[in-house]
Protein backbone atom coordinates (compact mmCIF):
# COMPACT_ATOMS: atom_id res chain seq x y z
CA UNK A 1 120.71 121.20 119.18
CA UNK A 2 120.63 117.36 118.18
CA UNK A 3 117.97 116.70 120.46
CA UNK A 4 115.27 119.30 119.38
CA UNK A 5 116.21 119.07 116.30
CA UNK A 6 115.12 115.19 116.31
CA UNK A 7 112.06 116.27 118.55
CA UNK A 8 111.47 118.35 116.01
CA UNK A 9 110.83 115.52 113.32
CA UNK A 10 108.57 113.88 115.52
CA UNK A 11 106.24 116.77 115.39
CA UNK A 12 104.12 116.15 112.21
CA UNK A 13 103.75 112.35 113.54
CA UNK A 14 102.91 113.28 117.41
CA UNK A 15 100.58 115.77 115.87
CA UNK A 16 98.70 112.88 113.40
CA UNK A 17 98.27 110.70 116.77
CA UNK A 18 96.94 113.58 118.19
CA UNK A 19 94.34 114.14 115.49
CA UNK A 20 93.49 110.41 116.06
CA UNK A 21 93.67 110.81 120.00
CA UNK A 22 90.61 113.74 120.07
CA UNK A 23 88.88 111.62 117.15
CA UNK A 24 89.12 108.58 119.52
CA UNK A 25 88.03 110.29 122.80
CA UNK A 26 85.30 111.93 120.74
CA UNK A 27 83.67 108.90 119.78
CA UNK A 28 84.31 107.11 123.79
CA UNK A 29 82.16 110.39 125.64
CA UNK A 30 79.68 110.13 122.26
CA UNK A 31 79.36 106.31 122.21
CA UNK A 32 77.61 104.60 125.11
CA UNK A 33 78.64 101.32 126.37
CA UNK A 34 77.19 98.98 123.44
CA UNK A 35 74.61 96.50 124.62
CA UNK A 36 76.53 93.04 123.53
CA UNK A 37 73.45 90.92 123.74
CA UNK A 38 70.66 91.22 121.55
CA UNK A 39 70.31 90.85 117.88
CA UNK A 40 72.58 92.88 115.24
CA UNK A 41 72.09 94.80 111.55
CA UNK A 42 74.27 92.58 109.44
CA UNK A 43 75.21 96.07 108.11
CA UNK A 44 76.73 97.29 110.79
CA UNK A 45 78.16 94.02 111.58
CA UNK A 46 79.85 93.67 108.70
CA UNK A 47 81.08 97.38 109.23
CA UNK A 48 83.02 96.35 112.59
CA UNK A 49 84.44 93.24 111.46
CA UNK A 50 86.00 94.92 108.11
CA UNK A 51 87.52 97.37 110.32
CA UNK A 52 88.68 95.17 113.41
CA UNK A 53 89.89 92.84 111.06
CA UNK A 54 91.56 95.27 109.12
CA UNK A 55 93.92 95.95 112.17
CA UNK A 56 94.01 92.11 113.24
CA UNK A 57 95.83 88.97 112.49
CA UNK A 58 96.07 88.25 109.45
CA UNK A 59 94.40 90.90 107.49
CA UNK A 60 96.85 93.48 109.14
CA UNK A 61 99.59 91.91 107.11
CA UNK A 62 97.14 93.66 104.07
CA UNK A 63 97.34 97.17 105.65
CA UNK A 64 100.82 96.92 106.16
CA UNK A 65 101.75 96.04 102.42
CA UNK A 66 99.38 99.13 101.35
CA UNK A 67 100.87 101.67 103.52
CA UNK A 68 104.20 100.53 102.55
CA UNK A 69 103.08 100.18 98.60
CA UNK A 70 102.82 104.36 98.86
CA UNK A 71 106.33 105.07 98.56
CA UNK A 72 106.29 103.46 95.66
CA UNK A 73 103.54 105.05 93.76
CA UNK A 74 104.30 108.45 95.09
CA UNK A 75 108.16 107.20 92.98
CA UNK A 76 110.11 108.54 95.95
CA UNK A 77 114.29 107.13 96.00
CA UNK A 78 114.76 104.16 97.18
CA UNK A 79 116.93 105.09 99.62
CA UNK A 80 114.18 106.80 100.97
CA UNK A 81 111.80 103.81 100.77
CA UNK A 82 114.06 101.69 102.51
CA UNK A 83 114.28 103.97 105.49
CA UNK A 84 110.71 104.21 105.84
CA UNK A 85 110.05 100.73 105.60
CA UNK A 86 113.26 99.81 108.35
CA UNK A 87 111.69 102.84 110.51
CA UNK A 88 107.56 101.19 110.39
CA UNK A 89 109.50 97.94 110.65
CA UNK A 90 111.14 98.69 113.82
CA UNK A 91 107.92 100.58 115.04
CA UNK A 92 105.93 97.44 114.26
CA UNK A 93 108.46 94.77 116.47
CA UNK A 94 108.19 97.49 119.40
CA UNK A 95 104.61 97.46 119.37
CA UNK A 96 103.82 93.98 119.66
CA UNK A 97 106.59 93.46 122.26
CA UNK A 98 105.07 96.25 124.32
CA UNK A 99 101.20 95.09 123.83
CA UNK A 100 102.14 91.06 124.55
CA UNK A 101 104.00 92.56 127.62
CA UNK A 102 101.64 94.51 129.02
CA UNK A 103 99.06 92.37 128.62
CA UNK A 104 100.65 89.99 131.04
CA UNK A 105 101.33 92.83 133.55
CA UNK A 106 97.99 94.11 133.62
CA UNK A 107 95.89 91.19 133.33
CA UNK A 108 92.27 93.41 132.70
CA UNK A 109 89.48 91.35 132.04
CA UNK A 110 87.47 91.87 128.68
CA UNK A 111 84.19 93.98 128.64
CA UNK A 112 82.87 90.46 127.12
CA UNK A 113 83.54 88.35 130.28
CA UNK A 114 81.63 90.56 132.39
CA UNK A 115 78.74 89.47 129.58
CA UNK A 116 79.26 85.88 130.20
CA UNK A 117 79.02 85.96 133.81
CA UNK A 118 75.62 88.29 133.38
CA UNK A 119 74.44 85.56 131.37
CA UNK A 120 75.51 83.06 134.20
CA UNK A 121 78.06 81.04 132.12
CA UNK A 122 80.38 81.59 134.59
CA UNK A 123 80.45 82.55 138.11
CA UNK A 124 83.30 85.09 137.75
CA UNK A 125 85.94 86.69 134.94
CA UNK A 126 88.49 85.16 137.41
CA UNK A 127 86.91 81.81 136.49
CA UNK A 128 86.90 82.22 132.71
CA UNK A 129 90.26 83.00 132.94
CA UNK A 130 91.33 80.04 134.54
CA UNK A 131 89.93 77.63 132.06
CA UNK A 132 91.83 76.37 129.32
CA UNK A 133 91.36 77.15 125.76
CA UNK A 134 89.21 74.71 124.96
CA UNK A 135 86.84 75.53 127.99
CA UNK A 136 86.68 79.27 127.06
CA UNK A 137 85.98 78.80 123.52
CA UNK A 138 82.96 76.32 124.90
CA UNK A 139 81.80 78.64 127.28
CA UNK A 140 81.70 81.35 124.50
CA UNK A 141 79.87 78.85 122.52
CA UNK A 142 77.41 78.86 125.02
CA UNK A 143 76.81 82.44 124.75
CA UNK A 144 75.17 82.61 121.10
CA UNK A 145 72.13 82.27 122.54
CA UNK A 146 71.74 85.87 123.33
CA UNK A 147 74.82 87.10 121.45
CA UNK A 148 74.89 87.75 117.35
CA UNK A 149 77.71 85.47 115.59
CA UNK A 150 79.08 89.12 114.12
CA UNK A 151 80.45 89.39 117.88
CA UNK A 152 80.79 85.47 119.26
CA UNK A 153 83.29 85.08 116.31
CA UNK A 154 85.65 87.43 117.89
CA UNK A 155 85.34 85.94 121.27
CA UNK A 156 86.39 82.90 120.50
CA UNK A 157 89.43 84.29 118.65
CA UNK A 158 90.07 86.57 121.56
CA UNK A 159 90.58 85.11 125.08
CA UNK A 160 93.22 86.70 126.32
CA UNK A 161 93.97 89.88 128.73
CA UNK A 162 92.46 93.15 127.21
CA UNK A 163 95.02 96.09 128.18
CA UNK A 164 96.26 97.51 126.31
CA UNK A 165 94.51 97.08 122.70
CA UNK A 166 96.30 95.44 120.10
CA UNK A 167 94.23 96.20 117.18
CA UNK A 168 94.81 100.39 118.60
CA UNK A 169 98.16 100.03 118.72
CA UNK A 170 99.03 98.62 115.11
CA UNK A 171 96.69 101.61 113.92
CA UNK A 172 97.86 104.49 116.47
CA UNK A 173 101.52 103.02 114.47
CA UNK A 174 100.01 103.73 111.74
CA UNK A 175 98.65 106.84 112.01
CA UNK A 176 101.70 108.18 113.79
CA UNK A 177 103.98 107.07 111.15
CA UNK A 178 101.74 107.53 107.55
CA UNK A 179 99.90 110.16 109.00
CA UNK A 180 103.11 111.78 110.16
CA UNK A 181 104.81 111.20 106.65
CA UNK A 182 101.53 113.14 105.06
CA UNK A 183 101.94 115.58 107.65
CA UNK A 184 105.29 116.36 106.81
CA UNK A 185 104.68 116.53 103.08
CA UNK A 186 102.06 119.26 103.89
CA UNK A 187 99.43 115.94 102.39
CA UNK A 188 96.86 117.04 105.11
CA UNK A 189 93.87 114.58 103.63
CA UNK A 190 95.75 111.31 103.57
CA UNK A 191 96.89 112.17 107.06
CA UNK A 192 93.32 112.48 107.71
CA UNK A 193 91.79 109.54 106.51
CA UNK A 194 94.32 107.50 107.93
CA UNK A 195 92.90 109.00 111.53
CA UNK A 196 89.63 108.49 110.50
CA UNK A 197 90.72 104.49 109.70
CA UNK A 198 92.05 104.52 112.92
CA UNK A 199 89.56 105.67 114.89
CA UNK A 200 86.89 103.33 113.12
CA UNK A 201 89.04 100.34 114.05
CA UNK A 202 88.78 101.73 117.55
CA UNK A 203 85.18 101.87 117.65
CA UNK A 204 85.02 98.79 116.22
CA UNK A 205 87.05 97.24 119.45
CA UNK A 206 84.22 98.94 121.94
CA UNK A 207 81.19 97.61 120.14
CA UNK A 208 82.62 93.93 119.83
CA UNK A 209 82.86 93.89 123.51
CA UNK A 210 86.90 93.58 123.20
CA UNK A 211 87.93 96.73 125.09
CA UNK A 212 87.55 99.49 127.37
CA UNK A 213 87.84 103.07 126.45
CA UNK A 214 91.26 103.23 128.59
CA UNK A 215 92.56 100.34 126.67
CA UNK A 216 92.43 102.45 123.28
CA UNK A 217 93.45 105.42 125.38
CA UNK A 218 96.64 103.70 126.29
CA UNK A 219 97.35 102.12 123.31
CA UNK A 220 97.26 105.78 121.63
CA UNK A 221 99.97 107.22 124.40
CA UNK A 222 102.17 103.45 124.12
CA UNK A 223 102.13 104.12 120.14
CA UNK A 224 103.47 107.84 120.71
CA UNK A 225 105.97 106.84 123.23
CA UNK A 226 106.92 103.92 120.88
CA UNK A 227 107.18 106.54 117.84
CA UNK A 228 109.59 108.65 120.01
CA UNK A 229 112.33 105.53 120.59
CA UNK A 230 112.92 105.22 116.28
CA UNK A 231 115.26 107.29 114.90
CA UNK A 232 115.08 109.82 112.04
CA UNK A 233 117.01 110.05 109.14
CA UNK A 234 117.10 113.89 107.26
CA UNK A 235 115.40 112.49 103.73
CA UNK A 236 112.40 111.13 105.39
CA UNK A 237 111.38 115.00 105.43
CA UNK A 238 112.42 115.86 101.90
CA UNK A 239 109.81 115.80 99.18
């Protein structure tokens, strides 16, 4: 009894990731593998950045404070509030445990690093990866010869492992959470947009040269499995 009724709470949430999920794969059989070299709209550069950085450190700090600013507007009890924010709180530590961990298990090369050896920067990933910081930012340096600054920028802020997706996570969170508290309230469009979000911060990752469509993939499933560890209190379903 206890345990579908709690599996039953998790349904409006599971079911926003899984909204976000077909959106993601949607755009990974649509999208080809971007070209990384070359020159780049400022448009569409701009576009990507907004929404990477949107999901990245700092700016996700931002995010965060809006998503948990809608409590307040929408004037529900405080008690309420405060459970939400402990619950996204506790879904937010998980997540960056898990992606730092797995990172270091799975040690996958970036998309990108496959670049700089094309370009002949570097005679391997292996060997990018065994420079220090200092060497990896110069070899990226290196690169904006044939690469737009819209996607060196991110390189050189980026040299770690690439599985799973750090940026996916944090959004899969919140799109499994907020879209799952929209859900629940029967608030289909928020839900929606919050996907949407989601899945343009995804994108984003693939045409930066930062990740692999399994990386978002994963992230996705690690967020739902994540979701499934927090526990529920009965007035987070009340309107």
């Amino acid at each position: 009894m206890l345990v579908s009724s709690f599996i039953a709470k998790k349904i409006p949430g599971l079911s926003a990731l899984l909204v976000f999920a077909v959106l993601m794969t949607t755009v990974i059989v649509l999208f080809q593998h971007p070209a990384l070299t070359g020159d780049v709209n400022d448009g569409i550069g701009l576009l990507n950045t907004v929404l990477t950085d949107s999901a990245g450190s700092p700016y996700f700090l931002i995010t965060t404070a809006l998503l948990c600013a809608l409590p307040i507007f929408m004037k529900l009890p405080k008690k309420q509030m405060l459970q939400l924010w402990i619950q996204f709180g506790i879904l937010l530590v998980l997540s960056f445990a898990a992606k730092t961990g797995l990172k270091h298990i799975t040690e996958v090369p970036r998309p990108y690093t496959y670049e700089l050896q094309q370009l002949g920067l570097v005679d391997s990933v292996e060997q990018f990866y065994q420079l220090d910081a200092a060497g990896k930012d110069q070899v990226v340096e290196q690169a904006k010869e044939n690469v737009s600054d819209w996607r060196i920028r991110h390189w050189q802020g980026e040299t770690n492992y690439s599985m799973p997706s750090g940026h996916t996570i944090f959004a899969a969170i919140c799109v499994v959470f907020w879209g799952g508290f929209f859900f629940r309230r029967k608030q289909i469009i928020p839900a929606l947009l919050i996907a949407v979000w989601a899945t343009g911060v995804g994108t984003s990752r693939l045409w930066i040269g930062m990740h692999w469509p399994l990386d978002l993939l994963s992230s996705i499933i690690c967020a739902g499995l994540l979701y499934c560890l927090v526990p529920e209190w009965k007035s987070t379903s009340s309107k």
